[in-house]
N, C-alpha and C. Protein backbone atom coordinates (compact mmCIF):
# COMPACT_ATOMS: atom_id res chain seq x y z
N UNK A 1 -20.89 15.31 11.77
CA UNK A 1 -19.81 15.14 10.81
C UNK A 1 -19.28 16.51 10.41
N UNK A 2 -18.18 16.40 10.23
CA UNK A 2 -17.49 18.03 9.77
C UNK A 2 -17.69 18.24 8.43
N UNK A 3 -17.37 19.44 8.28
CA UNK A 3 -17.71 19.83 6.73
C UNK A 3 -16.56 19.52 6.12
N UNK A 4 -15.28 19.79 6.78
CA UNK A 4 -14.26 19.21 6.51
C UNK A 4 -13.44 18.23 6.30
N UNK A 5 -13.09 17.31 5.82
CA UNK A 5 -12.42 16.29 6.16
C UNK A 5 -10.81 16.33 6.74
N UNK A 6 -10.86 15.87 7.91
CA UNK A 6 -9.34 16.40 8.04
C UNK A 6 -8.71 15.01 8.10
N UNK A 7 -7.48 14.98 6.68
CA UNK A 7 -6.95 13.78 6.67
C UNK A 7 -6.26 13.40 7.68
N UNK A 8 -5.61 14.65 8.34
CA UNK A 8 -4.25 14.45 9.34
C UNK A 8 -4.85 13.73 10.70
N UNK A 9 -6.09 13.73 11.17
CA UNK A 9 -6.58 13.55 12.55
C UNK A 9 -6.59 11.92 11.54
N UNK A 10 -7.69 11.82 11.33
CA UNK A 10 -8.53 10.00 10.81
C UNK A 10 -6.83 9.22 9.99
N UNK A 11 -6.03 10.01 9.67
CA UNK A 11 -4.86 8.98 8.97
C UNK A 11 -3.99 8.22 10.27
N UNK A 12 -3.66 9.28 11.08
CA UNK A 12 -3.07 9.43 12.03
C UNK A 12 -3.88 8.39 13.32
N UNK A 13 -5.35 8.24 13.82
CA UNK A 13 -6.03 7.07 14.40
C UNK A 13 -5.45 5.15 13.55
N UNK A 14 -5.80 5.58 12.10
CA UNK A 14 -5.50 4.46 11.42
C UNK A 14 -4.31 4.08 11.58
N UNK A 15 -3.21 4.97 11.72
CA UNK A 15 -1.69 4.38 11.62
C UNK A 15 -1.37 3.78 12.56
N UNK A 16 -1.53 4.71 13.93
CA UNK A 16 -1.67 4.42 15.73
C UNK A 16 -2.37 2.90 15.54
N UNK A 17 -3.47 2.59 14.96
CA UNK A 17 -4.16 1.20 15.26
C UNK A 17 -2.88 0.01 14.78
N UNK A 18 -2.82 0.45 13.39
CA UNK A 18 -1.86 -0.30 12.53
C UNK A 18 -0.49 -0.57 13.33
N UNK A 19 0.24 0.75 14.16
CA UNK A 19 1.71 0.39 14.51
C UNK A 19 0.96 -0.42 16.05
N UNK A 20 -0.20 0.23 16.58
CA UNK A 20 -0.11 -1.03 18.22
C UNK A 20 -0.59 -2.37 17.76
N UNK A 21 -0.98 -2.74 16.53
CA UNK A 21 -1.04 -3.63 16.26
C UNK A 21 0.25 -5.12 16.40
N UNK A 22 1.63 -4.26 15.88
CA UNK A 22 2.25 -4.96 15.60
C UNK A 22 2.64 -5.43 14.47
N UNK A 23 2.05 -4.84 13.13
CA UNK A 23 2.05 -5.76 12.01
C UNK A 23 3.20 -4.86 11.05
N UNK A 24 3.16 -4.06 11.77
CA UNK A 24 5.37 -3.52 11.17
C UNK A 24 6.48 -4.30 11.62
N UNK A 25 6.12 -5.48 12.37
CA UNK A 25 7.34 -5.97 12.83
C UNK A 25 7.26 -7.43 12.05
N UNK A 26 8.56 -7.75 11.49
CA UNK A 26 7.95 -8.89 10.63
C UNK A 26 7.91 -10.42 11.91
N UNK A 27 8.61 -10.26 12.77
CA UNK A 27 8.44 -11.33 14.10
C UNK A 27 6.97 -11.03 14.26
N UNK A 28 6.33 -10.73 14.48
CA UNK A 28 4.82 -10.20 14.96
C UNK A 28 4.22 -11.21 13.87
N UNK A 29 4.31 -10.58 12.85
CA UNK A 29 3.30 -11.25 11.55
C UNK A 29 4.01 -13.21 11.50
N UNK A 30 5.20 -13.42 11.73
CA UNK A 30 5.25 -14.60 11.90
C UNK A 30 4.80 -15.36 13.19
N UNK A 31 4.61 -14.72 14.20
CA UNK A 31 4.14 -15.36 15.54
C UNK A 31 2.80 -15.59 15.38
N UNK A 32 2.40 -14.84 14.45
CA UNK A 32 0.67 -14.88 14.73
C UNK A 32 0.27 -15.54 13.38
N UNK A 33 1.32 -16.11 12.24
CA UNK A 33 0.82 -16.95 11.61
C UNK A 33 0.32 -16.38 10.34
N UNK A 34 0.38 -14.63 10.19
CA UNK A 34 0.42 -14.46 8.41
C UNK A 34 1.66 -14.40 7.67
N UNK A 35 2.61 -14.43 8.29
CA UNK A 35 4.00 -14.99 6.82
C UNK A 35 4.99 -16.12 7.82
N UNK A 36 5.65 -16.34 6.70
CA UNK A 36 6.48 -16.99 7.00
C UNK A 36 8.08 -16.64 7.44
N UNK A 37 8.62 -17.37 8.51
CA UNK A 37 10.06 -16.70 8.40
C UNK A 37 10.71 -16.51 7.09
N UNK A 38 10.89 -17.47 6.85
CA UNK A 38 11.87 -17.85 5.31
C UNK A 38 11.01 -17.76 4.34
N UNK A 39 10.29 -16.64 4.20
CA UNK A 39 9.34 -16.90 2.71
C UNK A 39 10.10 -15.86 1.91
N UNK A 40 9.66 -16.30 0.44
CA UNK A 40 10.67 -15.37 -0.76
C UNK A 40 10.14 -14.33 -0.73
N UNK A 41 10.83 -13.45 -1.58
CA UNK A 41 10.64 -12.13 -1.18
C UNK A 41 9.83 -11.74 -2.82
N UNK A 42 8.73 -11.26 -2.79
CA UNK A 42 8.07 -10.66 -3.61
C UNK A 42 8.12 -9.36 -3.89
N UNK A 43 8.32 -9.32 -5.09
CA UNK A 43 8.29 -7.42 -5.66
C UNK A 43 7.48 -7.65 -6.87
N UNK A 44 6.96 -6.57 -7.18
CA UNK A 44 6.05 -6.60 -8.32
C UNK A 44 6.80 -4.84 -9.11
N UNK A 45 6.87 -5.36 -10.50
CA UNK A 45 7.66 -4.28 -11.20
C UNK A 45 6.52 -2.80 -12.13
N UNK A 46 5.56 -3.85 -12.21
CA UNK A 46 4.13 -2.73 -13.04
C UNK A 46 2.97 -3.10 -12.11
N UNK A 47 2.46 -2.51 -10.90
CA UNK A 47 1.26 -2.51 -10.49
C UNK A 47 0.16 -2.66 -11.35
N UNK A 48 -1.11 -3.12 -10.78
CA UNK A 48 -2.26 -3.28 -11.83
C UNK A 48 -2.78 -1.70 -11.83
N UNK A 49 -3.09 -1.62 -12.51
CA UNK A 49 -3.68 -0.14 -13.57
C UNK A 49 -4.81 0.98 -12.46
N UNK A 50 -5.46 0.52 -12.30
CA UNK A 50 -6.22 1.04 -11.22
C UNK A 50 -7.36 0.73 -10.63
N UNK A 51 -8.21 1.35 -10.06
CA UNK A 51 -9.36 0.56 -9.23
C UNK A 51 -10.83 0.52 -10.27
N UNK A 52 -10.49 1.38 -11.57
CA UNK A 52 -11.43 0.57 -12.51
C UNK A 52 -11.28 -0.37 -13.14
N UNK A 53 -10.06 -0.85 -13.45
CA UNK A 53 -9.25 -1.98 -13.99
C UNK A 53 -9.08 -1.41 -15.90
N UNK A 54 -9.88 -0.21 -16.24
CA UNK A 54 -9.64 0.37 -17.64
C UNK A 54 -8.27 1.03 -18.22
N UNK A 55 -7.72 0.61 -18.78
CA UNK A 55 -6.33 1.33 -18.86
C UNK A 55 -7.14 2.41 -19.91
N UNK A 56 -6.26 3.57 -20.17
CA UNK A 56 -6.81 4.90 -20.40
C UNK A 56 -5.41 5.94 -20.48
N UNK A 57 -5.27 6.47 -21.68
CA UNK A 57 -4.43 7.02 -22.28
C UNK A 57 -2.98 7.90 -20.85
N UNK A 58 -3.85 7.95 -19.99
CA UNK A 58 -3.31 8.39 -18.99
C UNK A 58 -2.34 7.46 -18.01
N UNK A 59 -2.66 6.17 -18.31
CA UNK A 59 -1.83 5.50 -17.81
C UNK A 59 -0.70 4.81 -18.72
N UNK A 60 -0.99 5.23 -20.32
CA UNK A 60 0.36 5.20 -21.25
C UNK A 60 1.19 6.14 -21.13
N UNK A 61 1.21 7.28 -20.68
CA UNK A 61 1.85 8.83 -20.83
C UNK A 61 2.31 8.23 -19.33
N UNK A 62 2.25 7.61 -18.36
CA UNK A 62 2.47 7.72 -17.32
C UNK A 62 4.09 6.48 -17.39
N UNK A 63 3.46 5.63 -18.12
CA UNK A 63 4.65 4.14 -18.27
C UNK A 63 5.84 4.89 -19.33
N UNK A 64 5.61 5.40 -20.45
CA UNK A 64 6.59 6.46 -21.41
C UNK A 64 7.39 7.03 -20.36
N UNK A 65 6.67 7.92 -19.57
CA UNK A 65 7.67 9.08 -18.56
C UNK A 65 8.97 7.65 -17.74
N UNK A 66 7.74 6.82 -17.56
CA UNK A 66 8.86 5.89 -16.46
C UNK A 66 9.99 5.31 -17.38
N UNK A 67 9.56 4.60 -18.61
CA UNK A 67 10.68 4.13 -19.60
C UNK A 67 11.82 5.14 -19.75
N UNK A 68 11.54 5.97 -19.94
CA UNK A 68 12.34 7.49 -20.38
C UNK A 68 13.04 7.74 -18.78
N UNK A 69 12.69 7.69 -17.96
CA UNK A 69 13.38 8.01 -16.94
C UNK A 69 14.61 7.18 -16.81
C-alpha cells in the first residue's frame, strides 16, 4: 500500500468502471430495468445534513450564506 493516497489514479479506475458500465446513459438504465422512461423528475432543494445525521452550528452558517446569496 502507498503511503500516499493518490486520488487521481483510484477516482479515475472508479469513473472508467462507472462510464463502461453504461449507467450515464439514461437508455442503458431503462433497458436494464432501474428507471423508467417517463418517470418524474426528482430534485431535492436541502440535502440531508450529513453522514452523522447531527446538525451542528456549522451547518446553520452554511444555510444563512445560501439564504443571503
Amino acid at each position: 500500500m502507498e503511503k500516499r493516497f493518490d486520488h487521481k489514479t483510484e477516482e479515475g479506475k472508479i469513473y472508467k468502471t462507472w462510464e463502461d458500465s453504461g449507467y450515464f446513459t439514461p437508455e442503458n438504465c431503462v433497458k436494464d430495468g432501474i428507471c423508467e422512461k417517463d418517470a418524474e423528475t426528482f430534485s431535492i432543494v436541502l440535502p440531508p445534513p450529513n453522514v452523522t445525521g447531527e446538525l451542528h452550528m456549522g451547518h446553520a452558517a452554511m444555510l444563512v450564506l445560501e439564504d443571503v446569496m
